[in-house]
Protein backbone atom coordinates (compact mmCIF):
# COMPACT_ATOMS: atom_id res chain seq x y z
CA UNK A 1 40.56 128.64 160.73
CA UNK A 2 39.67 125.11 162.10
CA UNK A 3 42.05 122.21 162.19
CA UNK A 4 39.78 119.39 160.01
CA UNK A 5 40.51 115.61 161.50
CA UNK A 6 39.23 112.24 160.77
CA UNK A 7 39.78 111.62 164.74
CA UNK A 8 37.69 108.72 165.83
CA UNK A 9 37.74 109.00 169.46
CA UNK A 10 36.44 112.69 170.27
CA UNK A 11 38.00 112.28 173.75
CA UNK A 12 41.73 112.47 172.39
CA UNK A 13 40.95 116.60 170.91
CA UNK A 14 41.54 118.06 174.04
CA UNK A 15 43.52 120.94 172.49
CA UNK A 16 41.75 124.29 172.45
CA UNK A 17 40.91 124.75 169.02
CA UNK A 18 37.96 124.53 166.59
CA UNK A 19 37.72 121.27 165.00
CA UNK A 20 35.99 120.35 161.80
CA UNK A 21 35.08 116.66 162.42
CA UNK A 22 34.84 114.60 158.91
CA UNK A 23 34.83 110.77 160.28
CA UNK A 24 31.16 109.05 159.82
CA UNK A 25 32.23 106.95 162.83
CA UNK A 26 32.73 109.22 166.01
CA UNK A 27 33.91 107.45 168.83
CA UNK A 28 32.39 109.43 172.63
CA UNK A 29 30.63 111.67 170.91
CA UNK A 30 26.79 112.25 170.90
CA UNK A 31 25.34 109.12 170.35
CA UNK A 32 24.69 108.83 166.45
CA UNK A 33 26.62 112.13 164.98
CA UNK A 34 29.93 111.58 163.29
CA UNK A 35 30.35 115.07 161.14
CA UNK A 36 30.04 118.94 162.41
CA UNK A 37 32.31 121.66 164.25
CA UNK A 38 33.62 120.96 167.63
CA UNK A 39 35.18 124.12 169.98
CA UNK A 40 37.14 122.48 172.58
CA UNK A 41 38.30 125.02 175.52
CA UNK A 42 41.23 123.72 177.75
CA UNK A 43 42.60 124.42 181.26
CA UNK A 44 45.82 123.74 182.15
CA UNK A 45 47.28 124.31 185.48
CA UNK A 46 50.52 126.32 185.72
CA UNK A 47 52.20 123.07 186.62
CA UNK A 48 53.44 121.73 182.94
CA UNK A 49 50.98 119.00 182.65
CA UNK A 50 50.81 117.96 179.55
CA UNK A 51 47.04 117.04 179.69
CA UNK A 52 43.99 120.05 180.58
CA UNK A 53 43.14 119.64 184.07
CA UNK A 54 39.96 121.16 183.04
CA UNK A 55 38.53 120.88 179.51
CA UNK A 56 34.88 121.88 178.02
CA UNK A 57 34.02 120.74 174.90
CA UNK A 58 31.41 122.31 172.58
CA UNK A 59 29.72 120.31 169.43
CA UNK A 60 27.47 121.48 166.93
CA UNK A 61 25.80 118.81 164.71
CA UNK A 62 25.77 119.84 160.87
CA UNK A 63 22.68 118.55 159.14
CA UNK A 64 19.48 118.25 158.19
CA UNK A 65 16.31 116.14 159.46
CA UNK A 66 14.98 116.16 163.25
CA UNK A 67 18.72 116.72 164.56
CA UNK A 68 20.30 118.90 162.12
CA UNK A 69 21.97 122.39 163.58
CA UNK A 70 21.87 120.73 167.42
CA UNK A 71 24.69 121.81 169.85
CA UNK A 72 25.54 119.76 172.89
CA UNK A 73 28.52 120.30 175.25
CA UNK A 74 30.46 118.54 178.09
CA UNK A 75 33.22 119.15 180.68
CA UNK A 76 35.62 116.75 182.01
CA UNK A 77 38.35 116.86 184.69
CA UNK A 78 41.21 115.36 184.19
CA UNK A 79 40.59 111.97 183.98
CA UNK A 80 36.83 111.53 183.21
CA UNK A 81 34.32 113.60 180.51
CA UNK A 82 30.95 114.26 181.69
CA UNK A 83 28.13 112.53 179.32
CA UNK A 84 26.79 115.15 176.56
């Protein structure tokens, strides 16, 4: 079952999970899409950190039009996501 959030800043789910994203207003993620699924896969090493060392993140753009059903993706280490 997905965790549904209103999280403006996409770069704060780094969680693994599947996340329904209902805020108009998204905040680092594709450029113009604020509402669709987004599977985020974490890596953590076996060190306690409290933040992935690795993380991929997976969205897919609910809607209709030109960019309706589009998925884009991005990886990050641990201090800087890769652009989408």
């Amino acid at each position: 079952m997905p965790n549904t959030t209103g999280a403006n800043d996409i770069n704060t789910l780094v969680n693994t999970g599947i996340y329904n994203i209902t805020s108009g207003s998204l905040t680092n993620g594709p450029t113009g899409y604020g509402f669709g699924q987004l599977l985020v896969m974490s890596y953590r090493k076996h060190t306690g950190n409290t933040k992935p060392d690795w993380a991929t993140q997976i969205y897919a753009h609910l809607g209709s039009g030109n960019n309706g059903n589009t998925l884009y993706y991005r990886t990050s280490n641990p201090s800087t996501w890769q652009t989408w």
